[in-house]
PDB file of N, CA and C in Angstrom:
ATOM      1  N   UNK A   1       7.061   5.519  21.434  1.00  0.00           N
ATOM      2  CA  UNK A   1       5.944   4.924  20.705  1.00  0.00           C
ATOM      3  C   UNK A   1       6.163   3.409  20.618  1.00  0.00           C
ATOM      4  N   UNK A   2       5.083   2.967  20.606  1.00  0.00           N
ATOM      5  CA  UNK A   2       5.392   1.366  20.819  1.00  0.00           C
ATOM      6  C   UNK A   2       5.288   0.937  19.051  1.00  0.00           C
ATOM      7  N   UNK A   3       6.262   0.132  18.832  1.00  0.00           N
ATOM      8  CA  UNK A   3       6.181  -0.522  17.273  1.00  0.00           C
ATOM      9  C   UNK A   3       6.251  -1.996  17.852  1.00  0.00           C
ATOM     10  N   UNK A   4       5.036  -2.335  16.846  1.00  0.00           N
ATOM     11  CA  UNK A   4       4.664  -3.947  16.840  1.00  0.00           C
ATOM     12  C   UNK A   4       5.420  -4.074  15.412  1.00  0.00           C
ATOM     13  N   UNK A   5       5.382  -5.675  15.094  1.00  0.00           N
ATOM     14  CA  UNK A   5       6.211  -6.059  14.008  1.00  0.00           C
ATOM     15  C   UNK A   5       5.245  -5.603  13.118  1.00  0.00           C
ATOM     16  N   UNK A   6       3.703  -5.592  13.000  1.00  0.00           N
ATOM     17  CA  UNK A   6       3.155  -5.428  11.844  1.00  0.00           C
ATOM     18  C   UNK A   6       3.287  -4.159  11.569  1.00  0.00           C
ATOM     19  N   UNK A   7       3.319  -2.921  12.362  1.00  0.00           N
ATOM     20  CA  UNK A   7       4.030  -1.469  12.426  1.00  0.00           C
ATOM     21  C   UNK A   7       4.676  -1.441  11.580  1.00  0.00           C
ATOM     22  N   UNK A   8       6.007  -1.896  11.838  1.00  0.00           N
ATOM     23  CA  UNK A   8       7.448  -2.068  10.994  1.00  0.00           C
ATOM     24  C   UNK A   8       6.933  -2.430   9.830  1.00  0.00           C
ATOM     25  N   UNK A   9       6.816  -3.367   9.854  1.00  0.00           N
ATOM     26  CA  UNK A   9       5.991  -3.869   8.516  1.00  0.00           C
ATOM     27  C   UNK A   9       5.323  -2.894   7.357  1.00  0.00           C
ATOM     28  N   UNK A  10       4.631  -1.993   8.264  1.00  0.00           N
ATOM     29  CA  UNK A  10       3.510  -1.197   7.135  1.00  0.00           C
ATOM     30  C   UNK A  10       4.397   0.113   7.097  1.00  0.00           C
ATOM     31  N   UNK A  11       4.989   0.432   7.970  1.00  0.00           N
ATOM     32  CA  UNK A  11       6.170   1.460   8.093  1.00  0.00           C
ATOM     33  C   UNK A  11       6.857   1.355   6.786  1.00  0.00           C
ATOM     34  N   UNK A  12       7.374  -0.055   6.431  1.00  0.00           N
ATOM     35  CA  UNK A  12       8.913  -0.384   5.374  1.00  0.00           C
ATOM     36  C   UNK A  12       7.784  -0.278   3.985  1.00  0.00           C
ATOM     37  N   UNK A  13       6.550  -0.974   4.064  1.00  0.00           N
ATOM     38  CA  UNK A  13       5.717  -0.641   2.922  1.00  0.00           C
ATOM     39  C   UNK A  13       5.876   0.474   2.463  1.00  0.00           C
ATOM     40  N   UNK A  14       5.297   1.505   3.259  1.00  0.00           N
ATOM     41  CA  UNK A  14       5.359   2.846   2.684  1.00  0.00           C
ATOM     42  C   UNK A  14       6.582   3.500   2.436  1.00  0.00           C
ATOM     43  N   UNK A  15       7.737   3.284   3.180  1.00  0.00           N
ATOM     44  CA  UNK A  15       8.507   3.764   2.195  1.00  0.00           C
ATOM     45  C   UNK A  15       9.232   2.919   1.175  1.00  0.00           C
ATOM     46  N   UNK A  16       9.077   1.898   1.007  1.00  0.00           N
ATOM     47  CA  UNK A  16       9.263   1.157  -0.335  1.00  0.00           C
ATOM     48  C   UNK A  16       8.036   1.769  -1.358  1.00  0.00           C
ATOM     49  N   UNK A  17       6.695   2.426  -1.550  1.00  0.00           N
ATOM     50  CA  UNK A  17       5.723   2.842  -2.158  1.00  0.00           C
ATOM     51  C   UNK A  17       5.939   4.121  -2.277  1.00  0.00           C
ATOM     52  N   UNK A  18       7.037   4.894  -1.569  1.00  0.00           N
ATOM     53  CA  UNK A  18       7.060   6.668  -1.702  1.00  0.00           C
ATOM     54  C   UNK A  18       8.008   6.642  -3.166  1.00  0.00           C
ATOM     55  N   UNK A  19       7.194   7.594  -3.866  1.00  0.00           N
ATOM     56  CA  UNK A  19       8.187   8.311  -4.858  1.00  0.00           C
ATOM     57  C   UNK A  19       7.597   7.125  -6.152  1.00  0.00           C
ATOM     58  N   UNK A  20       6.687   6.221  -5.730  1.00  0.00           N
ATOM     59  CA  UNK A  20       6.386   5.317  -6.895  1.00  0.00           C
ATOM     60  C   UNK A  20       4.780   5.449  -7.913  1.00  0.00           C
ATOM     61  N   UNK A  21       4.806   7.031  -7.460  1.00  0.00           N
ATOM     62  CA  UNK A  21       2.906   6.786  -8.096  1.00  0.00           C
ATOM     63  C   UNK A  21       3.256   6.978  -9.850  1.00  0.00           C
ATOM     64  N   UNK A  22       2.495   6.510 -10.251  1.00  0.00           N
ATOM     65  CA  UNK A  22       2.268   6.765 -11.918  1.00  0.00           C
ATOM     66  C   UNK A  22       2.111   8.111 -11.972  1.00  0.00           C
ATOM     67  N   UNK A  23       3.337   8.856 -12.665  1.00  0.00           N
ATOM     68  CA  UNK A  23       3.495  10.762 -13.346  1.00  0.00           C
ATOM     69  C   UNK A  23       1.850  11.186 -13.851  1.00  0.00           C
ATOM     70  N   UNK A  24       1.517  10.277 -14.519  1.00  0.00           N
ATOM     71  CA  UNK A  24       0.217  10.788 -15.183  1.00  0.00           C
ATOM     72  C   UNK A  24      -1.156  10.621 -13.755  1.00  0.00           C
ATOM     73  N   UNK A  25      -1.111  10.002 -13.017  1.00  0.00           N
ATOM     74  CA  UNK A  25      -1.788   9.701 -11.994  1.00  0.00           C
ATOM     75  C   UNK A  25      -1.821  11.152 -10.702  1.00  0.00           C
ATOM     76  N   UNK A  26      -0.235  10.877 -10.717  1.00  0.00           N
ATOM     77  CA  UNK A  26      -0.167  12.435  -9.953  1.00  0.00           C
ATOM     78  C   UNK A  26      -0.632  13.686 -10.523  1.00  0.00           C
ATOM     79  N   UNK A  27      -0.676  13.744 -11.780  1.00  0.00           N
ATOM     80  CA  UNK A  27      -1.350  14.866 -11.928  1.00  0.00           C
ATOM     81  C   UNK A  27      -3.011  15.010 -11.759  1.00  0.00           C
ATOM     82  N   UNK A  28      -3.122  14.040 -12.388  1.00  0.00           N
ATOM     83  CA  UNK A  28      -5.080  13.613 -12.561  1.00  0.00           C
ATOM     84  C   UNK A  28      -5.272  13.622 -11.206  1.00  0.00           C
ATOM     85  N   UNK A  29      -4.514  13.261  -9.820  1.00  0.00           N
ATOM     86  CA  UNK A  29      -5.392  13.482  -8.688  1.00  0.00           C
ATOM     87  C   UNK A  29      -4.959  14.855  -8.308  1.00  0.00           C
ATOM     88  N   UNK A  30      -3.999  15.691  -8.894  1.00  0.00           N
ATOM     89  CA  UNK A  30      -3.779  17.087  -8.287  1.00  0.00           C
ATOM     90  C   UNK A  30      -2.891  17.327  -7.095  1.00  0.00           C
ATOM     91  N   UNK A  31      -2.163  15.958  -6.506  1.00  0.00           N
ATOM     92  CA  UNK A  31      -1.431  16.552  -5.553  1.00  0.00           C
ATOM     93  C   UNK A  31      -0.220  14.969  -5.387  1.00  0.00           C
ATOM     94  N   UNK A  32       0.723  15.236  -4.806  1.00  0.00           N
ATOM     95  CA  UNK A  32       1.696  13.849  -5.023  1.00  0.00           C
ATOM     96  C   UNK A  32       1.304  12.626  -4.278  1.00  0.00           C
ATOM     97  N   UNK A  33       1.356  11.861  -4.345  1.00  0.00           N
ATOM     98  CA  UNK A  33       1.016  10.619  -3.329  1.00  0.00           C
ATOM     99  C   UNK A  33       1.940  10.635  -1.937  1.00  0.00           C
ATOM    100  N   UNK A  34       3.240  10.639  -1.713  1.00  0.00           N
ATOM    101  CA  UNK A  34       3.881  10.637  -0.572  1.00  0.00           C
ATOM    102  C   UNK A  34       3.120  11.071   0.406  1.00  0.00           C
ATOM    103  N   UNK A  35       2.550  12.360   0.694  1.00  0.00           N
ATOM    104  CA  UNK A  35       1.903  12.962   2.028  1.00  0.00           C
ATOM    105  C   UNK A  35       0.665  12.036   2.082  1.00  0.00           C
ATOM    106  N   UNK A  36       0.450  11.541   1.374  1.00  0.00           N
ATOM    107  CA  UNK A  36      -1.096  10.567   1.108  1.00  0.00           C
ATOM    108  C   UNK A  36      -0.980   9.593   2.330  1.00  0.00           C
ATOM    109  N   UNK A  37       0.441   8.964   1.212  1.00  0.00           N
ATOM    110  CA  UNK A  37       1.370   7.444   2.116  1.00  0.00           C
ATOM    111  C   UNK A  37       1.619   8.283   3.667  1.00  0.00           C
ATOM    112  N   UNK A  38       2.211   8.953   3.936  1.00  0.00           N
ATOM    113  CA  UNK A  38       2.462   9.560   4.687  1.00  0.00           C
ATOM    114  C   UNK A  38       1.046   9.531   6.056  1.00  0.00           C
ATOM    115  N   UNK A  39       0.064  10.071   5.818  1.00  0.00           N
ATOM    116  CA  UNK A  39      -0.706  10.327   6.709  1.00  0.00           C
ATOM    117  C   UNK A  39      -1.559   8.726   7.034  1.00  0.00           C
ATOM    118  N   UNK A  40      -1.142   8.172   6.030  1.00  0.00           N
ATOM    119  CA  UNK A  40      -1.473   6.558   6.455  1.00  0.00           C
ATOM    120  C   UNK A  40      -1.246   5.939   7.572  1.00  0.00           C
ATOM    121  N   UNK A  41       0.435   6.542   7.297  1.00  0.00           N
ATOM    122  CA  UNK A  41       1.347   5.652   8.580  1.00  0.00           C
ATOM    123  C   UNK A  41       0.822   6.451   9.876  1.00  0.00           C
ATOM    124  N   UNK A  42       0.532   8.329   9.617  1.00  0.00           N
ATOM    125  CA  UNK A  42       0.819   8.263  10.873  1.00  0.00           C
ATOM    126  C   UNK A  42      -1.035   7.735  11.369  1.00  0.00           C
ATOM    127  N   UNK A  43      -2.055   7.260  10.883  1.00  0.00           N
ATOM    128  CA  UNK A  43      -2.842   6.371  11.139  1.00  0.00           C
ATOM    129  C   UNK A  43      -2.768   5.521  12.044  1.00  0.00           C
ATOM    130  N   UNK A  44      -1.569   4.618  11.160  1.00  0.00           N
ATOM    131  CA  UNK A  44      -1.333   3.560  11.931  1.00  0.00           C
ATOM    132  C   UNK A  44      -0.922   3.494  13.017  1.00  0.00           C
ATOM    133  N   UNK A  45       0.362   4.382  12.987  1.00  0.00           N
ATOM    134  CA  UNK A  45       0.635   4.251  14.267  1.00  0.00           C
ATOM    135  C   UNK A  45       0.350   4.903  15.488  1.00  0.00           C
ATOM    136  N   UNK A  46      -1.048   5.804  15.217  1.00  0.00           N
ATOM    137  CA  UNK A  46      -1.776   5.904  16.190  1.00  0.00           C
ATOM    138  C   UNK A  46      -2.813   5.176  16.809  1.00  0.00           C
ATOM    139  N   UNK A  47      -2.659   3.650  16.289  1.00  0.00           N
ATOM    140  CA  UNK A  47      -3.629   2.832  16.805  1.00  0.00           C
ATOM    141  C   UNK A  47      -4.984   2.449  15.771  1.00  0.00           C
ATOM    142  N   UNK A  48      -4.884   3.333  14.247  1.00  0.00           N
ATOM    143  CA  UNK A  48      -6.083   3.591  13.419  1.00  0.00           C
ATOM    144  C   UNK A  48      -5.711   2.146  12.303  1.00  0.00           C
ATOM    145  N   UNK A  49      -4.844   0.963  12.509  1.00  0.00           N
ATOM    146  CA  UNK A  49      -4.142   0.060  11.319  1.00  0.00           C
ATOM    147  C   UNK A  49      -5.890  -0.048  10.186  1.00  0.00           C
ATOM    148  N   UNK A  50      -6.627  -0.347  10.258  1.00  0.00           N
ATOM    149  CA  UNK A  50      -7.806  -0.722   9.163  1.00  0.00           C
ATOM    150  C   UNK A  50      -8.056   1.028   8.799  1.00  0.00           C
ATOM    151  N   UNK A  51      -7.771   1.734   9.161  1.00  0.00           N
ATOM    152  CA  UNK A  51      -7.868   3.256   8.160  1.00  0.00           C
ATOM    153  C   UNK A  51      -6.993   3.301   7.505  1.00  0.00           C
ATOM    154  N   UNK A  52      -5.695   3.030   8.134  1.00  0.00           N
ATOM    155  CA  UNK A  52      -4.619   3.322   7.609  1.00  0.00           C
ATOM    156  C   UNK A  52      -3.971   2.548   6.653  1.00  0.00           C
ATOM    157  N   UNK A  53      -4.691   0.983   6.761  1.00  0.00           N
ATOM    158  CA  UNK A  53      -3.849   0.408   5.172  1.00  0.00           C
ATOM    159  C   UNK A  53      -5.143   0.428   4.465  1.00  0.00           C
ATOM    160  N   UNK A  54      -6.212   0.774   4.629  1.00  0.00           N
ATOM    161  CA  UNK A  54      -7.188   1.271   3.931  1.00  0.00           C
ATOM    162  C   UNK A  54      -7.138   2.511   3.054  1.00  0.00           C
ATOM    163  N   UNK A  55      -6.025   3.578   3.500  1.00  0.00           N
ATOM    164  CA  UNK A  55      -6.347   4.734   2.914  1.00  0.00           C
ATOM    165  C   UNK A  55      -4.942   4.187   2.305  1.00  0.00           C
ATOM    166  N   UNK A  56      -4.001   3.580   2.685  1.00  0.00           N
ATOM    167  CA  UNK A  56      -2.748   3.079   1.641  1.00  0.00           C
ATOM    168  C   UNK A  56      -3.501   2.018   0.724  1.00  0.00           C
ATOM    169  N   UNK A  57      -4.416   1.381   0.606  1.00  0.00           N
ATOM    170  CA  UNK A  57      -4.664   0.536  -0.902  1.00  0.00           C
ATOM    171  C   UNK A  57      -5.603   1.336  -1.656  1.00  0.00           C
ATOM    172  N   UNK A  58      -6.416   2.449  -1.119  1.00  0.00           N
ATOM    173  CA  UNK A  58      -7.469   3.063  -2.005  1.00  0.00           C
ATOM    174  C   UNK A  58      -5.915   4.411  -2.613  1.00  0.00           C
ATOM    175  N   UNK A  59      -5.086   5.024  -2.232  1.00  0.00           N
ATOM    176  CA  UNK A  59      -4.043   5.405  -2.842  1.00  0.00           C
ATOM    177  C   UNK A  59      -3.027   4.425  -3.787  1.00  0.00           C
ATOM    178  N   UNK A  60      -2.824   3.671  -3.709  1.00  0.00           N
ATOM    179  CA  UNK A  60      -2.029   2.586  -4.373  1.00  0.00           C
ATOM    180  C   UNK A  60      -2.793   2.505  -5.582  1.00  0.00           C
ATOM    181  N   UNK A  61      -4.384   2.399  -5.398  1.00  0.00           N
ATOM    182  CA  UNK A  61      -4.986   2.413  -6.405  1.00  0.00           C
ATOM    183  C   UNK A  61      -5.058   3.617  -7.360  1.00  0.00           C
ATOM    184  N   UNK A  62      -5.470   4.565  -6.762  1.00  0.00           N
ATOM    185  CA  UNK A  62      -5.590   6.156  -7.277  1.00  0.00           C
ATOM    186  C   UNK A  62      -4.814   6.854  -8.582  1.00  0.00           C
ATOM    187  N   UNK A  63      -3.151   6.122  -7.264  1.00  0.00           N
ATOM    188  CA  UNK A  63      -2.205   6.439  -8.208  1.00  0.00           C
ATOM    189  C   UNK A  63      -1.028   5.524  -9.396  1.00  0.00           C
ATOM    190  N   UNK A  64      -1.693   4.631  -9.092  1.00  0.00           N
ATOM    191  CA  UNK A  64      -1.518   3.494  -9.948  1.00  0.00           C
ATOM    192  C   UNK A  64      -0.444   2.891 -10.237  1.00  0.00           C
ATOM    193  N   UNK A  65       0.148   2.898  -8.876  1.00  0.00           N
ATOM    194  CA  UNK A  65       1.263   2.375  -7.864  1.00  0.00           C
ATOM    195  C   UNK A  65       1.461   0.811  -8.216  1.00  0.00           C
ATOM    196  N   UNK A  66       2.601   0.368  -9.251  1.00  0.00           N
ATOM    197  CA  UNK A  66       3.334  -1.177  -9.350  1.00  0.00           C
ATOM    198  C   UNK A  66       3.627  -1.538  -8.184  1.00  0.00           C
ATOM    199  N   UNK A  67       2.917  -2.546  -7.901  1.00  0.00           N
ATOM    200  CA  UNK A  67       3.769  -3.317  -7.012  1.00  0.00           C
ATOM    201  C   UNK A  67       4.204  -4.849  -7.028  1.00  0.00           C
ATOM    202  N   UNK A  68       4.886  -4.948  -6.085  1.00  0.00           N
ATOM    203  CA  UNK A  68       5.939  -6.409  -6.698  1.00  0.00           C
ATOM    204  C   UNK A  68       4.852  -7.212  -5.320  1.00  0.00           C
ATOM    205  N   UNK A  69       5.023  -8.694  -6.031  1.00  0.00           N
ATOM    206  CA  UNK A  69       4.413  -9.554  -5.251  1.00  0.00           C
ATOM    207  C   UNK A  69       4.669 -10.031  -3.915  1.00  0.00           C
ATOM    208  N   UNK A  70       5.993  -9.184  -3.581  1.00  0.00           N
ATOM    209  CA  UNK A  70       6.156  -9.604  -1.918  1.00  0.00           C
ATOM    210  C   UNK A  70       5.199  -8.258  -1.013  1.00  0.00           C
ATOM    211  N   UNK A  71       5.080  -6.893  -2.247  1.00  0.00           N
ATOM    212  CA  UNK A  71       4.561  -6.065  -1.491  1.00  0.00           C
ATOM    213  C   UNK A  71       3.054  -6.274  -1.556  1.00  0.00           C
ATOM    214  N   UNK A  72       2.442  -6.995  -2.077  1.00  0.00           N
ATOM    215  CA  UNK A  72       1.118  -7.500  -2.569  1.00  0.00           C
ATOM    216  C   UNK A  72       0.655  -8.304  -1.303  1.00  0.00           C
ATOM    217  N   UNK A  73       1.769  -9.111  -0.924  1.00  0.00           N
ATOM    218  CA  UNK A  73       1.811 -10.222  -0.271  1.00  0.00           C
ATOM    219  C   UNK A  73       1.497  -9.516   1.529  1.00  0.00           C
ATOM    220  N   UNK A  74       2.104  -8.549   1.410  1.00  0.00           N
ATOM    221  CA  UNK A  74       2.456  -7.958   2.694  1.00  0.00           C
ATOM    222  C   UNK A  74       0.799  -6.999   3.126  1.00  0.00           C
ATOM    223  N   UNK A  75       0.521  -6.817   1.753  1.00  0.00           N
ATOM    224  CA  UNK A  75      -0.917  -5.823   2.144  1.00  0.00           C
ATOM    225  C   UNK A  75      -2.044  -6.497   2.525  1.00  0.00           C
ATOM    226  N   UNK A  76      -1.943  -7.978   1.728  1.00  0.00           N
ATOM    227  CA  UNK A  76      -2.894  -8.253   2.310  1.00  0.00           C
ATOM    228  C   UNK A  76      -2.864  -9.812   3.311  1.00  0.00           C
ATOM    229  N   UNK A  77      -1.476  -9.963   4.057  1.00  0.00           N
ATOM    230  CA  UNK A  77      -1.182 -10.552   5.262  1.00  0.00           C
ATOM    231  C   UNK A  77      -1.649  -9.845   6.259  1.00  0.00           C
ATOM    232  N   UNK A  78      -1.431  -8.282   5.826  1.00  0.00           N
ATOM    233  CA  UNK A  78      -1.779  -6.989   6.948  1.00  0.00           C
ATOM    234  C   UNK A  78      -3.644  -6.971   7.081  1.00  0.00           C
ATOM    235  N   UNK A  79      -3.913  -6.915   5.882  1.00  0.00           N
ATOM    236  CA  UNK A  79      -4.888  -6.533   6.000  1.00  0.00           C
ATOM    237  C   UNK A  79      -5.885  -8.209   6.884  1.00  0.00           C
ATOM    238  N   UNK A  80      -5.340  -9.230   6.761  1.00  0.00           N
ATOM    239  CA  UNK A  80      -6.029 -10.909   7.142  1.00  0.00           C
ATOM    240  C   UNK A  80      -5.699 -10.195   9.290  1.00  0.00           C
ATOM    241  N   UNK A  81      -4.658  -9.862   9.215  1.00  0.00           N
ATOM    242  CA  UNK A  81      -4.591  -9.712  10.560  1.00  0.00           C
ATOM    243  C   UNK A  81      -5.022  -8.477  11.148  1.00  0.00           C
ATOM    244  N   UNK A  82      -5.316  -7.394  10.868  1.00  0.00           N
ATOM    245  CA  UNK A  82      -5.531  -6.004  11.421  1.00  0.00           C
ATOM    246  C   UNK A  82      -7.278  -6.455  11.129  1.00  0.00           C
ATOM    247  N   UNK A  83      -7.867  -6.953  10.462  1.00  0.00           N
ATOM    248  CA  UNK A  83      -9.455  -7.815  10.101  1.00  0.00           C
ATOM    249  C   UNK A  83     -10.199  -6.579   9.300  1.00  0.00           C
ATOM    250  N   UNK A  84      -9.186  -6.081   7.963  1.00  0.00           N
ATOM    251  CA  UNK A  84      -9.755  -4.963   7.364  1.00  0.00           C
ATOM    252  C   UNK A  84     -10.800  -5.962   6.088  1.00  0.00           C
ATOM    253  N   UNK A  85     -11.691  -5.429   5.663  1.00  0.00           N
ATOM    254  CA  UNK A  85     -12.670  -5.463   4.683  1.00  0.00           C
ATOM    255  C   UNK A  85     -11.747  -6.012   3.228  1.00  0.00           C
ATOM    256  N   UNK A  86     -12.071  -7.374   3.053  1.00  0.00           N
ATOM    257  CA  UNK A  86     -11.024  -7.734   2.267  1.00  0.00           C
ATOM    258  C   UNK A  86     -11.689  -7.160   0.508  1.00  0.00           C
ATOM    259  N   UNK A  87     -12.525  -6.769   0.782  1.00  0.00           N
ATOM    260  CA  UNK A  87     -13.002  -5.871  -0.801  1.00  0.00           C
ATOM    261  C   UNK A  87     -12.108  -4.805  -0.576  1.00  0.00           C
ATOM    262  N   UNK A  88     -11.568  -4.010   0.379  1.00  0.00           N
ATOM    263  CA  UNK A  88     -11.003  -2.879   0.469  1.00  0.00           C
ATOM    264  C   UNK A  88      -9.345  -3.074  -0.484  1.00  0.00           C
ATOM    265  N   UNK A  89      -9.142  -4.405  -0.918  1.00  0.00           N
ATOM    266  CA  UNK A  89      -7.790  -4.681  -1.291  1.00  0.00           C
ATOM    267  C   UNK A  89      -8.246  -5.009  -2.477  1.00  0.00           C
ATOM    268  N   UNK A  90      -9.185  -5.499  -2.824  1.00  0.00           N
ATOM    269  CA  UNK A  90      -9.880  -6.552  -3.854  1.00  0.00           C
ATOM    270  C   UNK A  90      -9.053  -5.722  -5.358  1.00  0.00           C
ATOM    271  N   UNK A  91      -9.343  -4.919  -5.842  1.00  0.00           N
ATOM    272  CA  UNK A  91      -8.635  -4.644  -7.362  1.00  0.00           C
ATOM    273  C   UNK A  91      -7.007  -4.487  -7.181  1.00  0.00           C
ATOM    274  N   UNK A  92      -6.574  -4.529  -5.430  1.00  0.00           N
ATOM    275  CA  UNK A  92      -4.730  -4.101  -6.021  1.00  0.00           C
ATOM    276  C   UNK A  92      -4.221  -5.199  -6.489  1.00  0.00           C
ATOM    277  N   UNK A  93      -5.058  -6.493  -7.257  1.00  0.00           N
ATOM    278  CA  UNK A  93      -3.738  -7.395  -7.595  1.00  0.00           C
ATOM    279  C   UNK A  93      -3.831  -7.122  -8.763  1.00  0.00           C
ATOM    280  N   UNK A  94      -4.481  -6.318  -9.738  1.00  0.00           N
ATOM    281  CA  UNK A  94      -4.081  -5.887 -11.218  1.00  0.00           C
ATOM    282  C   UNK A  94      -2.872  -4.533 -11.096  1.00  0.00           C
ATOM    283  N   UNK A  95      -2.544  -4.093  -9.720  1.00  0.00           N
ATOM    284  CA  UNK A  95      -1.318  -3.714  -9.874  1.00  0.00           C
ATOM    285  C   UNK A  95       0.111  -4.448  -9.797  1.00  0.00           C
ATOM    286  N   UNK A  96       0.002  -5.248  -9.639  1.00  0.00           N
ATOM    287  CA  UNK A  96       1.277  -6.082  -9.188  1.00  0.00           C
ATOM    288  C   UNK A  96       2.054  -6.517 -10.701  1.00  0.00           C
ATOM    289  N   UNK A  97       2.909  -5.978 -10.201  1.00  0.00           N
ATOM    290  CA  UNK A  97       4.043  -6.130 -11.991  1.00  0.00           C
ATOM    291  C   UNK A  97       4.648  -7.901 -11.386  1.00  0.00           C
ATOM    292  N   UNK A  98       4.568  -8.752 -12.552  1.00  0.00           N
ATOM    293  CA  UNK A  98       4.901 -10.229 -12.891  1.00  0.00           C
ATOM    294  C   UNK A  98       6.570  -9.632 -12.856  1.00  0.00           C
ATOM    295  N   UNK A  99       7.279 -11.015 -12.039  1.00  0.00           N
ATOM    296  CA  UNK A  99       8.433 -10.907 -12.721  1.00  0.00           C
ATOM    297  C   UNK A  99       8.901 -11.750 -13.411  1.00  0.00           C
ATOM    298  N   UNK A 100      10.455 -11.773 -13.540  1.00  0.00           N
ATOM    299  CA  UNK A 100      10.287 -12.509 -14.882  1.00  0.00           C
ATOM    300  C   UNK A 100      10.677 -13.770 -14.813  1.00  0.00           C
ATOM    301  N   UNK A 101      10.805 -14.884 -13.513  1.00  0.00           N
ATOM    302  CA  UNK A 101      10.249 -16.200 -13.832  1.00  0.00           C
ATOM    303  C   UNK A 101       8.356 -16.341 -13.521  1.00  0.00           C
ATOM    304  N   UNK A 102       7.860 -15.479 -13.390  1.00  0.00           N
ATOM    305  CA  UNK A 102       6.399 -15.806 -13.881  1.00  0.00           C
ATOM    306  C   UNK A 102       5.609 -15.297 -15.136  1.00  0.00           C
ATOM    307  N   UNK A 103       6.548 -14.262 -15.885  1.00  0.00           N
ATOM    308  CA  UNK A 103       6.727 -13.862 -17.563  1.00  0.00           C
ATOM    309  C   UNK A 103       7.490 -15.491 -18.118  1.00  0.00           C
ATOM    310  N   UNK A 104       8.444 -16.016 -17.534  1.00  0.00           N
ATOM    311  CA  UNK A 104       8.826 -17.056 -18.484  1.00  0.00           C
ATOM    312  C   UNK A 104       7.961 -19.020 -18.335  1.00  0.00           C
ATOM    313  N   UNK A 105       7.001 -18.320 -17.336  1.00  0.00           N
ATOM    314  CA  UNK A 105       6.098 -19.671 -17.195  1.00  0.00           C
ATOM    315  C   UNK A 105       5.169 -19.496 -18.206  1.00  0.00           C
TER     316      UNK A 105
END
């Protein structure tokens, strides 16, 4: 299989995002997020990248998935270059947990 860097890229996303959905989230959608993340990648790396970090930010959302600002950074570098629908990202920056030199600014 051929991996491009942005591959790798959305590859290391998801599993930096497995095992991270909000407990109360997983239940309210009825099933765990991983296979979610999971069928993203294999999206992507069938050539599908705008389904596939599409169906990873409408899950991120769902399950109400923290994320840190380099992974914020990375979704939607991905999303400026793969030329996904930049409303499709538009509410994940009220997930992004501050750290704490931007809590002490």
């Amino acid at each position: 299989m051929y991996w491009t860097e942005d591959r790798r890229r959305f590859k290391r996303l998801v599993e930096a995002l497995s095992g991270r959905a909000d407990a109360q989230a997983e239940v309210e959608m009825g099933a765990p997020l991983d296979p979610r993340l999971e069928a993203s990648l294999v999206d992507v790396m069938a050539g599908e990248e705008q389904l596939g970090l599409e169906t990873l930010c409408v899950n991120a959302l769902d399950y109400r998935v923290r994320l840190t600002d380099e992974e914020y950074a990375v979704i939607t570098d991905l999303a400026r270059r793969w030329d996904l629908d930049l409303r499709a990202i538009g509410d994940l920056n009220r997930l992004v947990i501050l750290d704490d030199a931007s809590e002490r600014s």
